[in-house]
C-alpha atoms as a PDB file:
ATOM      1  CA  UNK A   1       0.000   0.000   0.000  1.00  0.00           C
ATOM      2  CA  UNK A   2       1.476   3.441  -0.519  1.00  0.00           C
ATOM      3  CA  UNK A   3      -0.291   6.491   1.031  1.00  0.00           C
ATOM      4  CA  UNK A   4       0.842  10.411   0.140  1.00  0.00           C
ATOM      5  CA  UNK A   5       1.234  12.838   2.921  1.00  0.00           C
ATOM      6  CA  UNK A   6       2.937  15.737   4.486  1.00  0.00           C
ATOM      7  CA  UNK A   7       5.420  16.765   7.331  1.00  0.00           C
ATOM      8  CA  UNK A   8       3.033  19.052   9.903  1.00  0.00           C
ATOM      9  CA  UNK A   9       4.958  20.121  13.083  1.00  0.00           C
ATOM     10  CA  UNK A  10       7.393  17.287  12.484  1.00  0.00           C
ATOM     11  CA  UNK A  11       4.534  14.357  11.977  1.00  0.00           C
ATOM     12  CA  UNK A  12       3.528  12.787   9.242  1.00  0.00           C
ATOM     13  CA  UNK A  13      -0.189  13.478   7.984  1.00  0.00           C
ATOM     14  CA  UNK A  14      -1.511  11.671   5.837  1.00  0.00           C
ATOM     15  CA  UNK A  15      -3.463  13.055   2.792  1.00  0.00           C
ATOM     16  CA  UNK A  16      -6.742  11.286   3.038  1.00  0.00           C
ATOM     17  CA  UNK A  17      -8.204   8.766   5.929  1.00  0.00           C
ATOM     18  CA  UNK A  18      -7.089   5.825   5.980  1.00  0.00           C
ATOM     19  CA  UNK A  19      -8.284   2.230   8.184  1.00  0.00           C
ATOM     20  CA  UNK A  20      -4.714   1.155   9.520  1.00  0.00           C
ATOM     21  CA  UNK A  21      -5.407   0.306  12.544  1.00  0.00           C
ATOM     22  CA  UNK A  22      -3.754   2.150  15.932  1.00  0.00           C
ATOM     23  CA  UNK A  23      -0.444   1.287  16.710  1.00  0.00           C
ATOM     24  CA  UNK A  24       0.205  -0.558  13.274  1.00  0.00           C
ATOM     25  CA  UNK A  25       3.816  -0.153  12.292  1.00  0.00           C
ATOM     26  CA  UNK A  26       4.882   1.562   9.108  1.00  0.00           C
ATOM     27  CA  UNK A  27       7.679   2.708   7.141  1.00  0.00           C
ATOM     28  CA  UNK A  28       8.195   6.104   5.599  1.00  0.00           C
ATOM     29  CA  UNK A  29      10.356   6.501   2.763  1.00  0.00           C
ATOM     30  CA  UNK A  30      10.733  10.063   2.189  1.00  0.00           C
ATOM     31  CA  UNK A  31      10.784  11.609  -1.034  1.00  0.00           C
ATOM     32  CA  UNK A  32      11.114  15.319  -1.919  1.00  0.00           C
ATOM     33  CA  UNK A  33       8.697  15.744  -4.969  1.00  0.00           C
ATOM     34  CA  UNK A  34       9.608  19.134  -6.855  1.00  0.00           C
ATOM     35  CA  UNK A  35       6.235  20.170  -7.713  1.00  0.00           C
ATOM     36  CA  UNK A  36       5.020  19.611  -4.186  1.00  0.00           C
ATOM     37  CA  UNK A  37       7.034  23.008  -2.986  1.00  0.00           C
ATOM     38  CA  UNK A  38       5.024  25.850  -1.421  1.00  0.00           C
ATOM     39  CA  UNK A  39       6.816  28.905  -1.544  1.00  0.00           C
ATOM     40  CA  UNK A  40       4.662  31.610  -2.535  1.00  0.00           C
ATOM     41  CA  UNK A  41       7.617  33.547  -3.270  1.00  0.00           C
ATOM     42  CA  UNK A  42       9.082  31.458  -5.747  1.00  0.00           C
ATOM     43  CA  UNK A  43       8.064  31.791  -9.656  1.00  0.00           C
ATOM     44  CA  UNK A  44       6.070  29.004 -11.724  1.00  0.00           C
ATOM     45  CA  UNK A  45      10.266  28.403 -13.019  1.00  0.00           C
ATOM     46  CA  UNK A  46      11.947  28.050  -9.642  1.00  0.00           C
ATOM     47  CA  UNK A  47       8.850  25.830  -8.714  1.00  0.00           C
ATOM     48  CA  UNK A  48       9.564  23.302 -11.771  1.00  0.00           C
ATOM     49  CA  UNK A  49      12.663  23.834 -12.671  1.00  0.00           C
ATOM     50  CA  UNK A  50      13.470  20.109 -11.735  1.00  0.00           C
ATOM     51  CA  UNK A  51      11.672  18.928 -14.397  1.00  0.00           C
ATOM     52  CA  UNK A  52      10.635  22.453 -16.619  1.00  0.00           C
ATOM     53  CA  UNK A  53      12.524  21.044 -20.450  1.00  0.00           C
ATOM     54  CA  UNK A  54      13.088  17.438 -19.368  1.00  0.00           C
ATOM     55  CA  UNK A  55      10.291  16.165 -22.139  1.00  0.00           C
ATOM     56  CA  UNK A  56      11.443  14.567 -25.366  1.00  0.00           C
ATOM     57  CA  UNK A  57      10.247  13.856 -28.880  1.00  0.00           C
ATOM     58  CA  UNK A  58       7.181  15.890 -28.509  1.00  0.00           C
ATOM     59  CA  UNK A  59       5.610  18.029 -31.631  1.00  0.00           C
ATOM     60  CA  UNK A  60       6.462  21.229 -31.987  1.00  0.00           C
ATOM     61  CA  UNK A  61       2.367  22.238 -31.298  1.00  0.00           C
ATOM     62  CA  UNK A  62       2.333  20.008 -28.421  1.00  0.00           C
ATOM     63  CA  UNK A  63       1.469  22.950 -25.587  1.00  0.00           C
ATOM     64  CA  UNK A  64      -1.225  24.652 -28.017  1.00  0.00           C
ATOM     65  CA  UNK A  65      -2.841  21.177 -29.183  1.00  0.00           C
ATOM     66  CA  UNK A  66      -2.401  18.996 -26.152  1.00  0.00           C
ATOM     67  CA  UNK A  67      -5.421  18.082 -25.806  1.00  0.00           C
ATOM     68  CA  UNK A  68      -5.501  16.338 -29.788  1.00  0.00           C
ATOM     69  CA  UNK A  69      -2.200  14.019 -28.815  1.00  0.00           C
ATOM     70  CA  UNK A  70      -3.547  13.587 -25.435  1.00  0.00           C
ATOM     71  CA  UNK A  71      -7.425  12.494 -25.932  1.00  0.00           C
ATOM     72  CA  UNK A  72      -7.606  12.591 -29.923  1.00  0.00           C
ATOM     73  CA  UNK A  73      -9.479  15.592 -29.643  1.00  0.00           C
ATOM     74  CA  UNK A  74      -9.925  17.477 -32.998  1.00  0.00           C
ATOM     75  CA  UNK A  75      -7.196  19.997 -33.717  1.00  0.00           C
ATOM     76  CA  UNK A  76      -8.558  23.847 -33.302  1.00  0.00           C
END
């Protein structure tokens, strides 16, 4: 089972409910996930830059026709 959380006050929260049951042991593997940064200071580009240019191969239209490559939609 994997369940996604967050660090509050130095314990882990989980990001929905869950039925473990109290005082079942776990294991926490952390893992720092770029996108999940909240720094209201910092622009869209310091938010992604981890991963901002790391996609290959794609058409040159890809950002303005996503949606057609992504769900055969109809080209616009």
């Amino acid at each position: 089972m994997v369940f996604r959380g967050h660090i509050t006050g130095g314990v882990v929260v989980l990001d929905e409910e869950t039925s473990l049951p109290e005082g079942a042991h776990v294991e926490v593997i952390v893992k720092m996930l770029p996108y999940a940064v909240k720094d209201d200071s910092a622009s869209f580009s310091e938010r992604f830059a981890a991963v901002l240019g790391k996609a290959e191969g794609l058409p040159e239209d890809a950002a303005e026709h996503h949606d057609h490559y992504l769900y055969g939609v109809p080209k616009q």
